[in-house]
C-alpha atoms as a PDB file:
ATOM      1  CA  UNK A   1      14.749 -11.544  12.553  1.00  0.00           C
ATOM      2  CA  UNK A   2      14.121 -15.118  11.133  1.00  0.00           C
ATOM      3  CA  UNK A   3      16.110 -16.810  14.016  1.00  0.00           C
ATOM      4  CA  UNK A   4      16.288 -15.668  17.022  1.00  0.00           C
ATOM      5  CA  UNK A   5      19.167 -17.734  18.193  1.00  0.00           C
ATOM      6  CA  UNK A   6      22.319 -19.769  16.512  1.00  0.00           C
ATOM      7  CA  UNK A   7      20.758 -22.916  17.687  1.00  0.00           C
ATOM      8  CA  UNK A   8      17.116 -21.771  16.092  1.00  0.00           C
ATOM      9  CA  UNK A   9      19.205 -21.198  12.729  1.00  0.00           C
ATOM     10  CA  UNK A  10      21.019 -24.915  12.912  1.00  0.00           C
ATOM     11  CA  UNK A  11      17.945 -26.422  13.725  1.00  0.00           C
ATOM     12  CA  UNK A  12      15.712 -25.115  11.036  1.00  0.00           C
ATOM     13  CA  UNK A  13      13.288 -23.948  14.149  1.00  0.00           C
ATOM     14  CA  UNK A  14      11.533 -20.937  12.394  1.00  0.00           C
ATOM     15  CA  UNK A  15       8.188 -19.855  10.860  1.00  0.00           C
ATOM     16  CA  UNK A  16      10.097 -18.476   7.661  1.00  0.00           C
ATOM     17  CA  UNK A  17      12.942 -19.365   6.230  1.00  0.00           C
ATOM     18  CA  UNK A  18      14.547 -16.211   3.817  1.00  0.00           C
ATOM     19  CA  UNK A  19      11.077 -15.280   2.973  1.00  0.00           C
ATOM     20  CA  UNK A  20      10.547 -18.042   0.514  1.00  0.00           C
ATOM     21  CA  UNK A  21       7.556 -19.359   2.671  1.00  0.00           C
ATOM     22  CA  UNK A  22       6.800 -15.653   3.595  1.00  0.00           C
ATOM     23  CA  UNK A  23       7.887 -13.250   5.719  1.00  0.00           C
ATOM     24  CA  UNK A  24       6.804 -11.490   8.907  1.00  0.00           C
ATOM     25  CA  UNK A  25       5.833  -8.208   6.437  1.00  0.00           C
ATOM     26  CA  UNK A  26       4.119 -10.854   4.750  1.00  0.00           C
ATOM     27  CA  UNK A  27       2.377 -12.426   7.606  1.00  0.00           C
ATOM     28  CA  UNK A  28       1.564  -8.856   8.966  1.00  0.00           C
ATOM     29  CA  UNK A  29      -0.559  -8.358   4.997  1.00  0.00           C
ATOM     30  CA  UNK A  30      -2.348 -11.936   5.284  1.00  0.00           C
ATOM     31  CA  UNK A  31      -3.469 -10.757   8.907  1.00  0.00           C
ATOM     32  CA  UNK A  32      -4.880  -7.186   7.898  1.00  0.00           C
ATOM     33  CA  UNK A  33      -6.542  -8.488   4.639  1.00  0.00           C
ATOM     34  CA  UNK A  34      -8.253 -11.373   6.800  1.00  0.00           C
ATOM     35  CA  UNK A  35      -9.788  -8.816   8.911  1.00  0.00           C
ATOM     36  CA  UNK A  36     -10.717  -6.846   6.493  1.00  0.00           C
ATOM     37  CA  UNK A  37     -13.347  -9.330   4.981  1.00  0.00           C
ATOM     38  CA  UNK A  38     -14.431 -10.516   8.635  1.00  0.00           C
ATOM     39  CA  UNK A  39     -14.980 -13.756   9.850  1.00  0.00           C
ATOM     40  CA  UNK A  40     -16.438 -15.300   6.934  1.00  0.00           C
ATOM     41  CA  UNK A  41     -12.753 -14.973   5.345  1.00  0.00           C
ATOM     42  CA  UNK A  42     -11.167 -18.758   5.008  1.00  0.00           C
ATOM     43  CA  UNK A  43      -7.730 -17.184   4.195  1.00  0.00           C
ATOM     44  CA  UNK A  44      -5.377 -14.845   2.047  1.00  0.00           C
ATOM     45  CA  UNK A  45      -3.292 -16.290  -0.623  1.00  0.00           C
ATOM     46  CA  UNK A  46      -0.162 -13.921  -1.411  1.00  0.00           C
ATOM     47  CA  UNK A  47       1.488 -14.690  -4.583  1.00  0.00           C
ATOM     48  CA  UNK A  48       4.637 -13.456  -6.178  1.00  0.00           C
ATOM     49  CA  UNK A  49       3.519 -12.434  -9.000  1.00  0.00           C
ATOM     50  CA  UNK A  50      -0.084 -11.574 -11.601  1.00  0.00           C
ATOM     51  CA  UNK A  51       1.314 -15.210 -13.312  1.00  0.00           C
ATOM     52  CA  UNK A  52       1.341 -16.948 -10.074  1.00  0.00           C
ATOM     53  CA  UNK A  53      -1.675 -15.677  -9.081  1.00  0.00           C
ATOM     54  CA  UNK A  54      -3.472 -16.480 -12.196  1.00  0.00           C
ATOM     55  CA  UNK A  55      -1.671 -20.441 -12.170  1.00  0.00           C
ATOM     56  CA  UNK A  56      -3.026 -20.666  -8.634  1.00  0.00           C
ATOM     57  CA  UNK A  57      -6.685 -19.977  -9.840  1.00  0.00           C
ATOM     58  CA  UNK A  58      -6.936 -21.771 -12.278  1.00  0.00           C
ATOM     59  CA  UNK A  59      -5.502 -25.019 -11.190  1.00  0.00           C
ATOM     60  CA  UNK A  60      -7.786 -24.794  -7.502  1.00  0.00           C
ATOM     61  CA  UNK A  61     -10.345 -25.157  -9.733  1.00  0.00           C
ATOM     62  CA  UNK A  62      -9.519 -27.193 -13.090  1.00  0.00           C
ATOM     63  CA  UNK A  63      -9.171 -30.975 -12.746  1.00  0.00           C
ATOM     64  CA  UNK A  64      -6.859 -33.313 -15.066  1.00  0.00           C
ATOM     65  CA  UNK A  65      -8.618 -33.569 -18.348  1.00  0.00           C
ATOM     66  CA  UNK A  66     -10.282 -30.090 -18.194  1.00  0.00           C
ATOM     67  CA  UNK A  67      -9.478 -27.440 -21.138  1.00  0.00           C
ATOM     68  CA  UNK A  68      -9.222 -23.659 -20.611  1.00  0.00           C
ATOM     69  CA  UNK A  69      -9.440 -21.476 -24.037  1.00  0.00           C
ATOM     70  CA  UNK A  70      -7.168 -18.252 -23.658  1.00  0.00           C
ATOM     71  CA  UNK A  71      -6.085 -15.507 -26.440  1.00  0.00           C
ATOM     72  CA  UNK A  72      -2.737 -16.488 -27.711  1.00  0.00           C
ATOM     73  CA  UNK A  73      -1.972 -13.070 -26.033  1.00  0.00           C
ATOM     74  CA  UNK A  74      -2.851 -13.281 -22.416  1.00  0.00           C
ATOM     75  CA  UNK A  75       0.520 -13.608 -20.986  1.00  0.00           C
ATOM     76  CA  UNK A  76       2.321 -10.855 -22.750  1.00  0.00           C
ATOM     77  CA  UNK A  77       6.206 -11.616 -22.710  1.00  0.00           C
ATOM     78  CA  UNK A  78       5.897 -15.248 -24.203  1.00  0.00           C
ATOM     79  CA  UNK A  79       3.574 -16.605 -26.282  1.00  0.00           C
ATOM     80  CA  UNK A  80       1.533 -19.569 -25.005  1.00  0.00           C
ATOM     81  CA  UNK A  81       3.026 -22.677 -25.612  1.00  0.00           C
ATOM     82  CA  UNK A  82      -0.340 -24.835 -26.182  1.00  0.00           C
ATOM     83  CA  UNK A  83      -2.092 -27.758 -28.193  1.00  0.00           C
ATOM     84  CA  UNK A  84      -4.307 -25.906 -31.220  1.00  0.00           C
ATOM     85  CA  UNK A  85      -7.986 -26.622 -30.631  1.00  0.00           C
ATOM     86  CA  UNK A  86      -9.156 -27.685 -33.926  1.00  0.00           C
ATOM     87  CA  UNK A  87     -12.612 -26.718 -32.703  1.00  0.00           C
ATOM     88  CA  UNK A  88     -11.655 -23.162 -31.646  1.00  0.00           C
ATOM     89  CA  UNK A  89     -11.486 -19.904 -33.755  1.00  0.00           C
ATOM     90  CA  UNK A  90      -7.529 -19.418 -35.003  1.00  0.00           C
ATOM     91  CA  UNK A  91      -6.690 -16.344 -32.397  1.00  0.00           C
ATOM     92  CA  UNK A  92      -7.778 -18.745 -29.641  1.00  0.00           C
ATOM     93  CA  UNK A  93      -5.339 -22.225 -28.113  1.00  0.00           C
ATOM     94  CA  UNK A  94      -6.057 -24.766 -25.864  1.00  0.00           C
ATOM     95  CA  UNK A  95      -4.565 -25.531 -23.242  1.00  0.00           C
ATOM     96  CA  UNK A  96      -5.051 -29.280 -21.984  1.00  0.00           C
ATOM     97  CA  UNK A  97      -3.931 -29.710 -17.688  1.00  0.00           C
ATOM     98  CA  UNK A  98      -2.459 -33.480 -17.329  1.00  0.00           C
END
């Protein structure tokens, strides 16, 4: 149950709202995983997907101006659309985060 009232539901007064910000079953994973690595956990991430997780990564840690070099191949159903890296060996792109 997302609302638990008609008035909750006009108001926008709920935690979720049709699971695009998670879900209770959602919650209820976060809360088990947490516990599972103990108190030195800072939080659990859920993502929608391997892509989403991956995107996530990488751009915690990258910074505007930083390069990543990937296989042309690491994201299966579409090629990498990326700047060449004239630098790099021919099976390898660069991909530049503005």
């Amino acid at each position: 149950m997302l609302y638990p009232t008609a008035e909750d539901l006009h108001a926008h007064r709920a935690e979720f709202t049709y699971a695009l910000h998670g879900s209770p079953t959602t919650r209820a994973l976060q809360d088990v995983l947490m516990s599972l690595e103990g108190p030195q956990c800072a939080g659990v991430g859920l993502t929608p997907s391997g892509l989403a997780a991956i995107t996530t990564t990488l751009l915690s840690v990258l910074s505007a101006g930083d390069h990543v070099l990937v296989t042309d191949n690491v994201y299966r159903p579409r090629p990498i659309s990326a700047t060449a890296c004239s630098s790099a060996p021919a099976s390898r792109s660069a991909i530049s985060i503005r």
